[in-house]
Protein backbone atom coordinates (compact mmCIF):
# COMPACT_ATOMS: atom_id res chain seq x y z
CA UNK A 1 94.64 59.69 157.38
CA UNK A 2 93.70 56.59 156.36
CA UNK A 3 93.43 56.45 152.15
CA UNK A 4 89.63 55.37 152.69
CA UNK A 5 88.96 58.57 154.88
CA UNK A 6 88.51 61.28 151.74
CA UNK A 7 85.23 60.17 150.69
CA UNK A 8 82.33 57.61 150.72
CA UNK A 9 84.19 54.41 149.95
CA UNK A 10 82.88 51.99 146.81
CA UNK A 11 83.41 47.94 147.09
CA UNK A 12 85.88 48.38 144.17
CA UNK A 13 87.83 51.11 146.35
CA UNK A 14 87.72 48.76 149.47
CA UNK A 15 89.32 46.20 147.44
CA UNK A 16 91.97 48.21 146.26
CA UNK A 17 92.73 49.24 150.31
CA UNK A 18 92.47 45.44 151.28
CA UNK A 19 89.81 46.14 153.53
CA UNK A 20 87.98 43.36 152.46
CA UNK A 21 91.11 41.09 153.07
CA UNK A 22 92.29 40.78 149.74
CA UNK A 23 95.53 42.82 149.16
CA UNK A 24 96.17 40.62 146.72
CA UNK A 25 93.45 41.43 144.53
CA UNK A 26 95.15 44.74 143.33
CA UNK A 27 98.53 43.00 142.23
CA UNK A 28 98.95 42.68 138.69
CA UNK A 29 98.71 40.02 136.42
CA UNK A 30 101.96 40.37 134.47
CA UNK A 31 104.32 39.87 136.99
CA UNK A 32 106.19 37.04 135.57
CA UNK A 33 109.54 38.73 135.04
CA UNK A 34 110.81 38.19 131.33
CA UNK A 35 114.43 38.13 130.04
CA UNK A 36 117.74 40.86 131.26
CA UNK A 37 118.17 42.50 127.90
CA UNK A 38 118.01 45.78 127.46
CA UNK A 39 114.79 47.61 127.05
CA UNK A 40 115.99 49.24 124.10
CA UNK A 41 116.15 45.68 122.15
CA UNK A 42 112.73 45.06 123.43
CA UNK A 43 110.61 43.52 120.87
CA UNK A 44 113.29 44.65 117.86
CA UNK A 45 112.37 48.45 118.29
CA UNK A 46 114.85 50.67 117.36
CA UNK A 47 113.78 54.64 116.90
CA UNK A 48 113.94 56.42 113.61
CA UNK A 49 116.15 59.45 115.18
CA UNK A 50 117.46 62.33 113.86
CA UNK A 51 120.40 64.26 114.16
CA UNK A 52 121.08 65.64 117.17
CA UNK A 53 120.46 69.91 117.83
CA UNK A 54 117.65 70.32 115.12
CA UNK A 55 114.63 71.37 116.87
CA UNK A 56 114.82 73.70 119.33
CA UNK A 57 114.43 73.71 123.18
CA UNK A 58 110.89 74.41 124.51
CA UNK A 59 109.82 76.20 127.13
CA UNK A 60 106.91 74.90 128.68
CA UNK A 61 104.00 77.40 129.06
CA UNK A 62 103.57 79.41 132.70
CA UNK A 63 101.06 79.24 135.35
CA UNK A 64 101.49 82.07 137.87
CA UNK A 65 100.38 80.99 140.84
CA UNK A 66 101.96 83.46 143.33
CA UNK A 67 98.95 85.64 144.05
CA UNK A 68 96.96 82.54 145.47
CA UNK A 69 94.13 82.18 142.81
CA UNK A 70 92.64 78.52 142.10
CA UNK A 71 93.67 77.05 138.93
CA UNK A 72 93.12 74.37 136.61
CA UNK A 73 94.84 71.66 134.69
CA UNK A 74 93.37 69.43 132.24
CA UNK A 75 95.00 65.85 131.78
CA UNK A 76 94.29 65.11 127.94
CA UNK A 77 95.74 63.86 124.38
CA UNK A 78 98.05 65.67 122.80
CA UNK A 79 100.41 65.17 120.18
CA UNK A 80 104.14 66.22 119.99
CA UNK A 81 107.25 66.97 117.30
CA UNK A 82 109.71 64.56 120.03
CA UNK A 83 111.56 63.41 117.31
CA UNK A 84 111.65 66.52 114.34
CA UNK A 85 109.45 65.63 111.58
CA UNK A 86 107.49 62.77 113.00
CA UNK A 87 104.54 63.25 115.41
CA UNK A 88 103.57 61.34 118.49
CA UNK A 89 100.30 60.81 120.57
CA UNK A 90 101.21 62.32 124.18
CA UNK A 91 99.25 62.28 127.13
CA UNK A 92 99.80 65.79 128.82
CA UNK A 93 98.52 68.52 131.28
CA UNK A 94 97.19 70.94 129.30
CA UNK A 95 98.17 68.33 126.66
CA UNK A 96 101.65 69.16 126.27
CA UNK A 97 104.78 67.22 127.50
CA UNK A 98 106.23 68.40 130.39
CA UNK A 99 103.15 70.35 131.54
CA UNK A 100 102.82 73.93 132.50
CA UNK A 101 105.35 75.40 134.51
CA UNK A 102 103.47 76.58 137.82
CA UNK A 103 104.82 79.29 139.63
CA UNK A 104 104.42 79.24 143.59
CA UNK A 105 104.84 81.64 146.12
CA UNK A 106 106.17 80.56 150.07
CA UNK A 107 102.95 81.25 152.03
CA UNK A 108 100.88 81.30 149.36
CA UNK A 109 98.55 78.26 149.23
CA UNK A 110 97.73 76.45 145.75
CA UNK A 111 94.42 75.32 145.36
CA UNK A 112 94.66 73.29 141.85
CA UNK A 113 91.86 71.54 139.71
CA UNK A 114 93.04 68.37 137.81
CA UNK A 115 90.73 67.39 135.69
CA UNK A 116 90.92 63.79 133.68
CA UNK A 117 89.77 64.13 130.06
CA UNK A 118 91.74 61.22 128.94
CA UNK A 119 90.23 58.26 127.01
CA UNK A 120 88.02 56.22 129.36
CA UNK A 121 89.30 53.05 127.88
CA UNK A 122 92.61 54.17 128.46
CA UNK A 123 92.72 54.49 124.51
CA UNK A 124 95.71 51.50 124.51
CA UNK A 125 96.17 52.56 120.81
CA UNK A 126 98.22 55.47 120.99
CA UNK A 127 101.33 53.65 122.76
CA UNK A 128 103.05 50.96 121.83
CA UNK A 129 102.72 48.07 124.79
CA UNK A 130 104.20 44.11 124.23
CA UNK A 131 101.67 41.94 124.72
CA UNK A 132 103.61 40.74 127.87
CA UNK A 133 102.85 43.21 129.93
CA UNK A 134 99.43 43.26 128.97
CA UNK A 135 96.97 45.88 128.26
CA UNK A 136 95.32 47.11 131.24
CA UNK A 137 92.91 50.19 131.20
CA UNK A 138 95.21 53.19 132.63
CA UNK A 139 92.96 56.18 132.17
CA UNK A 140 92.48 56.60 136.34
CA UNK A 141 94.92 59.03 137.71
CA UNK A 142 95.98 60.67 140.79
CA UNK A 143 98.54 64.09 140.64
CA UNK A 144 101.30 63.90 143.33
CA UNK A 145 103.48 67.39 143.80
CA UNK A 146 106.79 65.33 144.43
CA UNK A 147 108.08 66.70 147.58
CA UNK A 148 105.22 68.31 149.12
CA UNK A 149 104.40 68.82 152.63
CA UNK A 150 100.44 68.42 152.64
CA UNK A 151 98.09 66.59 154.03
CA UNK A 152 97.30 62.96 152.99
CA UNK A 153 93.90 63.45 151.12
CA UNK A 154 96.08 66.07 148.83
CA UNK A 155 99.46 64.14 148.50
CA UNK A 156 98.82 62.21 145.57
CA UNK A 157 98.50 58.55 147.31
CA UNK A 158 98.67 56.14 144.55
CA UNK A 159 95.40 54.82 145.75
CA UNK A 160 93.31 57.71 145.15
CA UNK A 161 92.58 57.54 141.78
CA UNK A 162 90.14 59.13 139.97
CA UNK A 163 88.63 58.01 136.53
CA UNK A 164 88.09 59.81 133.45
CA UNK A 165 85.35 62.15 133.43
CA UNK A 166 86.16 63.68 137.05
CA UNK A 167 88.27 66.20 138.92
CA UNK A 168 90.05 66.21 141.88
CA UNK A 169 91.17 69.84 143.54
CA UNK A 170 94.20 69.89 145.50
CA UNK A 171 95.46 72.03 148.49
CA UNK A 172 99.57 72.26 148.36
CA UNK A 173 100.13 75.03 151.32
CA UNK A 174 103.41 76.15 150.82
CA UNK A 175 103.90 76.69 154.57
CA UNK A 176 107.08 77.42 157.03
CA UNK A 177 108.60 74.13 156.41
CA UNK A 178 108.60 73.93 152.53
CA UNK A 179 111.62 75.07 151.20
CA UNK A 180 111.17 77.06 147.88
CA UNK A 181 113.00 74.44 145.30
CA UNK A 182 112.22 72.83 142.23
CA UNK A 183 109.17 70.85 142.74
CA UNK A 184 107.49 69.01 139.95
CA UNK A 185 103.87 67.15 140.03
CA UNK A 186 103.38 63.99 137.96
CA UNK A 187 100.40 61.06 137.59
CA UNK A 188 101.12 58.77 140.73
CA UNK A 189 98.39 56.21 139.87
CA UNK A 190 98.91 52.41 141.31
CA UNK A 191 100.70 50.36 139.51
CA UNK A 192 100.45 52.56 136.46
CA UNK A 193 102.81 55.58 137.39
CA UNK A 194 105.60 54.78 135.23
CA UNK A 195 103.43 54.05 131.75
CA UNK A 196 101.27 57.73 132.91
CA UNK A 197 104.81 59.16 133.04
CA UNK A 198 106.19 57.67 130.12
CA UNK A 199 103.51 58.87 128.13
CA UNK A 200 104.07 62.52 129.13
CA UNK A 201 102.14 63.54 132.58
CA UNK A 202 105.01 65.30 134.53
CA UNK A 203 105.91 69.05 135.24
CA UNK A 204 107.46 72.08 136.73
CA UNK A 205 106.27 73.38 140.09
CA UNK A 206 108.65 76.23 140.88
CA UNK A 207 108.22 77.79 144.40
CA UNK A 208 110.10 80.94 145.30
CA UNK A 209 110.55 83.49 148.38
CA UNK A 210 111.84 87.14 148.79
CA UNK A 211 115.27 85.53 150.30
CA UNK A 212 116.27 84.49 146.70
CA UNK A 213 115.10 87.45 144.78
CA UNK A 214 117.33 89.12 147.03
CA UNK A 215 120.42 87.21 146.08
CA UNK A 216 120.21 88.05 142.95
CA UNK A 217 120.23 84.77 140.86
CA UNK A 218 119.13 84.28 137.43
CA UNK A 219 115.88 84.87 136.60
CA UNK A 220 112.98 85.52 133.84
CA UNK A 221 114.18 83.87 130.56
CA UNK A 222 117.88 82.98 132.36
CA UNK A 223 115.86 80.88 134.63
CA UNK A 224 115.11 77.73 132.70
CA UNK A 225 113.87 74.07 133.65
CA UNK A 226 115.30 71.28 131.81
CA UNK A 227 113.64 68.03 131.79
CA UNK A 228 115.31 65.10 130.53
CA UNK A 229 113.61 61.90 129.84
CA UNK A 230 114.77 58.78 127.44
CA UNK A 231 111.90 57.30 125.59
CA UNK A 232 111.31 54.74 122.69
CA UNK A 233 109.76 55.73 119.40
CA UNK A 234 108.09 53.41 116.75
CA UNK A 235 108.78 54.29 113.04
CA UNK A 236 105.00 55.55 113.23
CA UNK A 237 105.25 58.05 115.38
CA UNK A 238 104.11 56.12 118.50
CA UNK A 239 105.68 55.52 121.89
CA UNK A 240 107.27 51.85 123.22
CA UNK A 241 106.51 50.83 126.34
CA UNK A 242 109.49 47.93 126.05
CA UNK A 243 110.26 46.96 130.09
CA UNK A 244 110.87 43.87 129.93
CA UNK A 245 111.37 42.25 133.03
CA UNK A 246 109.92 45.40 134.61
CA UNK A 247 113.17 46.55 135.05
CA UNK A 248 112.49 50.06 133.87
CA UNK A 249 112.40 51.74 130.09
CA UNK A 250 116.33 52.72 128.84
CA UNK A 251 115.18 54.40 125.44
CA UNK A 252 117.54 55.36 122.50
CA UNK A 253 115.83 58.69 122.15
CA UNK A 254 117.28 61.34 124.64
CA UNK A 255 114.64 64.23 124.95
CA UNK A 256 114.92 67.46 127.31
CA UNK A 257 111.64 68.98 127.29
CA UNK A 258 110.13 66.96 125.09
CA UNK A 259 112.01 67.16 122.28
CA UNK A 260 114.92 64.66 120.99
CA UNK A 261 118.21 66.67 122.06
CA UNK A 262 117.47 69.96 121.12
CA UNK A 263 119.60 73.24 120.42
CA UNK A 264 119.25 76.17 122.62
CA UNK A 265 120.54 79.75 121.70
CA UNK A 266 122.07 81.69 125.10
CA UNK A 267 123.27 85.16 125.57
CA UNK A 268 126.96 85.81 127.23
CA UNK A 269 126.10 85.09 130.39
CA UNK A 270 124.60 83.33 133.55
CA UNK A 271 122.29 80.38 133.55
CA UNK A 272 120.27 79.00 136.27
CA UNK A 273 118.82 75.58 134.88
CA UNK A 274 116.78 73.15 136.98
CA UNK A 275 117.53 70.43 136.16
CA UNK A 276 115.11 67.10 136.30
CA UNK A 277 115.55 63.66 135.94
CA UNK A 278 112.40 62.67 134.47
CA UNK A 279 113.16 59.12 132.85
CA UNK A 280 111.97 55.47 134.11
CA UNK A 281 114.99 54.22 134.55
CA UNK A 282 117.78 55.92 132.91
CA UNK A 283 120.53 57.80 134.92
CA UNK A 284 122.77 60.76 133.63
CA UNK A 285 126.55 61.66 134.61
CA UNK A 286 126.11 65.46 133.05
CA UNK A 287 129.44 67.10 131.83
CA UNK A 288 129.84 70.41 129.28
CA UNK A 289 131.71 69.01 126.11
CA UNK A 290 134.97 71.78 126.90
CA UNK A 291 134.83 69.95 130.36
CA UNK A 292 134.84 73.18 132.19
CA UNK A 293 133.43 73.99 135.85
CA UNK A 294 129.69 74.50 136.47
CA UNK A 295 128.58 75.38 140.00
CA UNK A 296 125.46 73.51 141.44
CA UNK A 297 123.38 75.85 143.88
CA UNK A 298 120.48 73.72 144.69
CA UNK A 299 119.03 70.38 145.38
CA UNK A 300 115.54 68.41 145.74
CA UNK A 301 114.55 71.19 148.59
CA UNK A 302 116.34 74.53 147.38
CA UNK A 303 119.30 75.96 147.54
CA UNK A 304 122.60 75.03 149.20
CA UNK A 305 124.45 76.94 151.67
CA UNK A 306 126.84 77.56 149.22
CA UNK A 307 127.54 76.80 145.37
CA UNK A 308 129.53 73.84 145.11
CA UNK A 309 132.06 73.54 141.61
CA UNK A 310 131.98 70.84 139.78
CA UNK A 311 132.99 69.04 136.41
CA UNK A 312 130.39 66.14 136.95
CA UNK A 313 126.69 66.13 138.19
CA UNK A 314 125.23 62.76 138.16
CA UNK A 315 121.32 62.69 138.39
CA UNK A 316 118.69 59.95 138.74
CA UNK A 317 115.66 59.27 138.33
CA UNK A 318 113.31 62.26 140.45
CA UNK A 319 116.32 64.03 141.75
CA UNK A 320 116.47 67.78 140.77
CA UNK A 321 119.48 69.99 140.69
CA UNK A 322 120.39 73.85 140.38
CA UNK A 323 123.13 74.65 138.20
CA UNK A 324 124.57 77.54 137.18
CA UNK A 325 126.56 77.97 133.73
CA UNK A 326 128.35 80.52 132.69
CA UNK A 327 128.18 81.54 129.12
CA UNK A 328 129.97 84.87 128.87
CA UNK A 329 133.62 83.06 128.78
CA UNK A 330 132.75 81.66 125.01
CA UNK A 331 132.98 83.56 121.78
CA UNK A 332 129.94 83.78 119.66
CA UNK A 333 129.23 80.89 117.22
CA UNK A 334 130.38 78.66 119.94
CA UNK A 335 128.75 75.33 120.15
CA UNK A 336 128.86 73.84 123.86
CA UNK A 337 127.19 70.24 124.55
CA UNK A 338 125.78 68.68 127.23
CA UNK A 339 126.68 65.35 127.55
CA UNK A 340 125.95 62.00 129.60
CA UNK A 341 129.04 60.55 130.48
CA UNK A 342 127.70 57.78 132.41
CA UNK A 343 128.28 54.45 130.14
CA UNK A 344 125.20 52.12 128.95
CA UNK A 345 122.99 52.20 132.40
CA UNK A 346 124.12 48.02 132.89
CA UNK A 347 127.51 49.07 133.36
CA UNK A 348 127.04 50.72 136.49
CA UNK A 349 130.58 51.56 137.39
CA UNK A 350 130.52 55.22 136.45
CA UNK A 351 132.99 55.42 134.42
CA UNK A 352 133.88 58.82 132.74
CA UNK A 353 133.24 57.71 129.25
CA UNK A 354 132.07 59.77 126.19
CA UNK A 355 130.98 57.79 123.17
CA UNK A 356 129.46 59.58 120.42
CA UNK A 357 128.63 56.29 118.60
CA UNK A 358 125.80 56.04 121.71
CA UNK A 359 122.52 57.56 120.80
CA UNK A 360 122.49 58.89 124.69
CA UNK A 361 126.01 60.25 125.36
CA UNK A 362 124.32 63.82 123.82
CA UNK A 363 121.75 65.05 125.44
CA UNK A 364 121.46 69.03 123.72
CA UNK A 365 123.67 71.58 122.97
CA UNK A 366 123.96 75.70 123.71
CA UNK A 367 124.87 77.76 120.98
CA UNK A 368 126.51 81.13 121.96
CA UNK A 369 124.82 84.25 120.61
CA UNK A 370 126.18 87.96 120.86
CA UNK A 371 123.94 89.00 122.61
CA UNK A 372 124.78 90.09 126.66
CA UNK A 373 123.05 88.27 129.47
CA UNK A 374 122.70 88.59 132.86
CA UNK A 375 126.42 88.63 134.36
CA UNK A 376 126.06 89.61 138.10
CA UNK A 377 128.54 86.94 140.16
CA UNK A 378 126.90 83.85 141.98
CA UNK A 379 126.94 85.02 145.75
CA UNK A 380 129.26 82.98 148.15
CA UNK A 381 126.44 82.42 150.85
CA UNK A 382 123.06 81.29 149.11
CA UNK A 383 120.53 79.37 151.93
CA UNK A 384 121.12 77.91 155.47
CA UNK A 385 120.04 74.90 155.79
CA UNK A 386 118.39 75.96 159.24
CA UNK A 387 115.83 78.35 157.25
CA UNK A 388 113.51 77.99 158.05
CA UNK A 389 112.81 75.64 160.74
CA UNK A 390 116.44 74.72 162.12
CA UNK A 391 118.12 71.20 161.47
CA UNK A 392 117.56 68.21 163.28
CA UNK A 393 120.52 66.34 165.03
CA UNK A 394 120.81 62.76 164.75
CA UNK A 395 121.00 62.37 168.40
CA UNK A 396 117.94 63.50 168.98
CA UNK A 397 116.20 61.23 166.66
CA UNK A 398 113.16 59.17 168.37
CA UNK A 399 114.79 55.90 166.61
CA UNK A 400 116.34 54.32 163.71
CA UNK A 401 114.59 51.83 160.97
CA UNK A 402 116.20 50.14 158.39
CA UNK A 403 114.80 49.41 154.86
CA UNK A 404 116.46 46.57 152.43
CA UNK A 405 115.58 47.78 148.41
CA UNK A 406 115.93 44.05 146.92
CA UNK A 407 114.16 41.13 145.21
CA UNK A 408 112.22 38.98 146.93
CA UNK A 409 110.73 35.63 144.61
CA UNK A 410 111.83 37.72 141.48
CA UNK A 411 109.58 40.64 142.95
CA UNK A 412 110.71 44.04 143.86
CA UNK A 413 110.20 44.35 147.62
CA UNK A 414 110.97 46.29 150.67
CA UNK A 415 111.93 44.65 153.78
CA UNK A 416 110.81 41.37 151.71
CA UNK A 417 107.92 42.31 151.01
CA UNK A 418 105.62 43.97 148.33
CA UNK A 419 103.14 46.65 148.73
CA UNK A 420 100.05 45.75 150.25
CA UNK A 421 97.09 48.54 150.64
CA UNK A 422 95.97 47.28 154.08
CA UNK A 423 99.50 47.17 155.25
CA UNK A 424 101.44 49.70 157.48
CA UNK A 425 105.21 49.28 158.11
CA UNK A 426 105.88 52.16 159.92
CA UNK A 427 104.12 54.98 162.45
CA UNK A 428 106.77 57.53 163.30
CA UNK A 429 105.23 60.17 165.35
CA UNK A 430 104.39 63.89 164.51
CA UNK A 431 107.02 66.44 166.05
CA UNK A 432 109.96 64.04 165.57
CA UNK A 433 112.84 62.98 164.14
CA UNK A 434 114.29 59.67 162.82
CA UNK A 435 117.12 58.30 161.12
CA UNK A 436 115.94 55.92 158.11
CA UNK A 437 118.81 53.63 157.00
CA UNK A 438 118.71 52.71 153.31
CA UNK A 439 120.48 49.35 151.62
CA UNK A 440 120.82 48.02 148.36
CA UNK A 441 121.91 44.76 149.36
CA UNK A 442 122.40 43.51 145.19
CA UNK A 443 125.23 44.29 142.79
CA UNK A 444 122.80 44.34 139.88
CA UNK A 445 120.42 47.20 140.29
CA UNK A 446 120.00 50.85 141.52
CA UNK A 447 117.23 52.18 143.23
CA UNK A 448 116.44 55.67 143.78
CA UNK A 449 114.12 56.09 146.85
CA UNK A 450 111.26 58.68 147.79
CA UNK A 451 109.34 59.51 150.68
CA UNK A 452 106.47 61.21 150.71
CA UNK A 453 105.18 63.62 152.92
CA UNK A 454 109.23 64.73 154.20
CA UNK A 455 112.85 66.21 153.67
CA UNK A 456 115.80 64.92 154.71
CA UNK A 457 119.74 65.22 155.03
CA UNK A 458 122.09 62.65 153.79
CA UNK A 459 123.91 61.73 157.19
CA UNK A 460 126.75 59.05 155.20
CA UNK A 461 126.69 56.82 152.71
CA UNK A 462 128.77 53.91 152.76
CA UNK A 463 129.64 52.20 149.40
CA UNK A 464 130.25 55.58 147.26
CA UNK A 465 131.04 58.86 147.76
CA UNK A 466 128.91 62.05 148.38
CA UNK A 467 128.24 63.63 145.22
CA UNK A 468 127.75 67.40 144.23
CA UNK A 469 124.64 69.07 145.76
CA UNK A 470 124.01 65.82 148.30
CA UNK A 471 124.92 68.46 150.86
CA UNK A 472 121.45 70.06 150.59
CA UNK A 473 117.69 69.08 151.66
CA UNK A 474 116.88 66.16 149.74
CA UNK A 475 113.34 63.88 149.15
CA UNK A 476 115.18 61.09 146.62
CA UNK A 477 118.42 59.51 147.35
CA UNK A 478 120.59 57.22 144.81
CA UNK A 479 121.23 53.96 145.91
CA UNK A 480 123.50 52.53 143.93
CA UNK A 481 124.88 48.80 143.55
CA UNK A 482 125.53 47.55 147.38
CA UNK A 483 125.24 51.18 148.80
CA UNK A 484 123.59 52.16 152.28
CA UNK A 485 122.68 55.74 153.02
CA UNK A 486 121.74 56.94 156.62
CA UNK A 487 119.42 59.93 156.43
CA UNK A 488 117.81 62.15 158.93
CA UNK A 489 113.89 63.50 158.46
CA UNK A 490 111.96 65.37 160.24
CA UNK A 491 107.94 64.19 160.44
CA UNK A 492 105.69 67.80 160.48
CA UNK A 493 102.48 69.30 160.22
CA UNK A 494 100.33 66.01 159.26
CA UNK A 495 98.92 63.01 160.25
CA UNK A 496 98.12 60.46 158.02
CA UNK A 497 98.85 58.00 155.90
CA UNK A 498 101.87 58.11 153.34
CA UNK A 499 104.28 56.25 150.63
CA UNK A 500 107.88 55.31 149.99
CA UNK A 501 109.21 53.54 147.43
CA UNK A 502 111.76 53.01 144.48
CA UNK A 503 111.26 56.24 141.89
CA UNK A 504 112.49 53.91 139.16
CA UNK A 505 108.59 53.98 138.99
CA UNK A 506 108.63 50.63 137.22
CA UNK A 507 110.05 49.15 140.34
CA UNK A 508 107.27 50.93 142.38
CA UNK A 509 104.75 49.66 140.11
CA UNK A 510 105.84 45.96 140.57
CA UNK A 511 105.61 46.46 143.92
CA UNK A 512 108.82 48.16 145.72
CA UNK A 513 106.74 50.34 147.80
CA UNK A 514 105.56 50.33 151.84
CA UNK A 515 103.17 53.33 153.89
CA UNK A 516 103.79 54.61 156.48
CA UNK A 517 101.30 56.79 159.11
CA UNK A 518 102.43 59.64 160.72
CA UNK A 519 100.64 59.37 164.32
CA UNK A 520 99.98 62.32 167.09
């Protein structure tokens, strides 16, 4: 469905779909790329941070969802304890950072209410922005369930914004072909998604089935999302936007959960933590401080066919993983940390270094109580990847298309070429498969991409190796420094008009992004 197709459309919202022949009209005017270094020199910011492990964790607040009523979010101010002792404007759902956690049952549709109550001017006085990148009016949003299979009114399309003052309901089916995983929804508007992220408009959408209550996992308060996001913090309290030359914000403060690397008390026992990447630009290399084995039991789309062991779990931007730890081996009192071993994100050779002298080789620690948790063993066999509609074979696909992630005329582009509203570069057809063939051409920058609307497996990668839980249902792969990745999706249920692009959002934003249509 074409983006203009969900209501009456205004001259302002023609522009912005180029049906008046001006694509160009939409782009925006800081797109002079500044200097390489790194965003957390920006502008001389450096955050006032504390010691690491003094606040601790929070659990974001729970909407059940499973029984199929409507509900409601409000997107609004709030303010937040990120760093302990100092207080920062946040825009949130509900107006906390992440948002609510909502709870989703397979075959239970969502019908969910977003409603924008943020600052009509876009209130630029609560974040910290460097005058070259300009102050643009960002209080028009859009909420997009990252990997949902929906319809195109309801996916989130950047370009169906809606401004303060007004609501938006979406539908988010949760039919046959969505796997329950570890979903999250987050502001998708154009060319503003990573500053609406930045500031704190992301969260948990956990969607479950009577398969894995059956095997037993983890659950209730041993069930816990972790989302960890790197952000700037003026000595006032407020946020820094510093991304200079677009490339993304690397921030000195590590939070999970919105708070700067917090402590979190666990019983003897089994953890299942979902795990999300929720930062601009920043990638993690996650290891336990006693380097011992963790398993990982799920990906973007749900759980694997079996755990996989591991010492390492490296995570970009969007990409969620399942882990399980295994608490009951340590004595009480113990302190275990989790840290980022991947070095400062320019050095992108992943090397296994840990330097506590960096503010984000820490990113929190678990702190053993006495108390006995849940301690039934992680099951061998966990989810086929054929449930539950079977898995495509590559030679089968309808065709392959390649995409090149680059630069073109210092702009981020696809193919060579930036978004453009008007513009379709691909019309795969409903009931199909295809092979999409992914390359990062450059040496100098990593891109982790997203399409809408689909799942897909990782056929090979050429450039690095398969990493832990890549064996699963995925919606975001890594590209890293001169990689390709083949991968195989399957187009179902909807026609209509959809994006891909980089989820280093700042790269989407400036303008590494393309549609596609699905087409009976």
């Amino acid at each position: 469905m074409d983006p203009s197709a969900r209501r009456g459309v205004t001259r302002r919202e023609a522009l912005k779909l180029g049906l008046l022949g001006s694509a160009g009209l939409l782009l925006p005017l800081e797109r002079t790329l500044g200097s390489r270094r790194s965003a957390r020199a920006a502008g001389g910011f450096e955050s006032p941070r504390r010691p690491p492990f003094e606040a601790d964790l929070a659990i974001p607040p729970v909407i059940d969802a499973r029984r199929g009523e409507s509900i409601r979010l409000d997107a609004r101010v709030g303010r937040q304890e990120i760093i302990p002792g100092i207080t920062t404007p946040i825009w949130g759902y509900e107006g906390v950072s992440p948002g609510p956690t909502i709870l989703a049952r397979k075959g239970i549709p969502v019908n969910a209410t977003f409603v924008n109550n943020l600052p009509a001017a876009g209130d630029p006085g609560n974040i910290i922005i460097p005058e070259e990148l300009g102050r643009r009016s960002l209080s028009e949003i859009v909420v997009h369930l990252h990997g949902v299979n929906t319809d195109a009114p309801h996916d989130g399309h950047p370009l169906f914004t809606f401004p303060s003052g007004e609501s938006f309901e979406y539908f988010w089916p949760n039919n046959d072909f969505q796997r329950p995983a570890t979903l999250w929804y987050h502001d998708h508007a154009i060319h503003a998604t990573s500053q609406q992220v930045y500031r704190g408009l992301a969260g948990f959408y956990v969607l479950t089935d009577e398969l894995e209550e059956r095997l037993n996992l983890p659950d209730g308060e041993f069930d816990v999302g972790l989302k960890i996001q790197d952000v700037i913090i003026d000595k006032s309290g407020l946020l820094v936007y510093a991304n200079e030359g677009f490339k993304g914000v690397e921030g000195d403060v590590v939070t999970v959960n919105g708070r700067q690397q917090p402590r979190f008390e666990v019983a003897r026992g089994k953890y299942r933590f979902r795990i999300l990447n929720g930062s601009d630009a920043r990638e993690y290399r996650l290891a336990l401080s006693d380097d011992s084995v963790f398993h990982v039991i799920g990906s973007d789309h749900g759980l694997l066919p079996a755990p996989e062991p591991t010492r390492r779990l490296h995570v970009a931007p969007a990409e969620r993983y399942e882990v399980v730890i295994d608490f009951a081996r340590y004595q009480p009192g113990t302190r275990i940390v989790l840290q980022n071993r991947l070095d400062e994100p320019q050095d992108r050779r992943l090397e296994d270094r840990f330097d506590p002298r960096l503010p984000t080789s820490r990113v929190m620690a678990f702190d053993v109580t006495r108390r006995q948790g849940f301690t039934a063993p992680i099951p061998a066999r966990l989810r086929p990847l054929a449930d539950p509609t079977g898995v495509p074979t590559p030679a089968r696909a309808a065709r392959t298309r390649n995409w090149e992630f680059d630069r073109q005329d210092g702009f981020w582009s696809i193919n060579g070429r930036q978004f453009a509203p008007g513009r379709v570069d691909a019309r795969p057809r409903l009931g199909t498969s295809e092979i999409w063939r992914f390359v990062n051409p450059a040496g100098g920058w990593v891109h982790p991409i997203h399409p809408h609307l689909v799942r897909f497996l990782i056929l090979d990668l050429k450039g690095r190796p398969r990493r832990p839980g890549e064996s699963g249902w995925k919606d975001t792969v890594w590209l890293g420094p001169n990689v390709t990745a083949r991968v195989l999706m399957e187009f179902r249920n909807f026609a209509g008009r959809y994006v891909m692009h980089c989820h280093n959002v700042s790269h989407e934003d400036h303008d590494m992004m393309t549609q596609f249509e699905t087409v009976l």
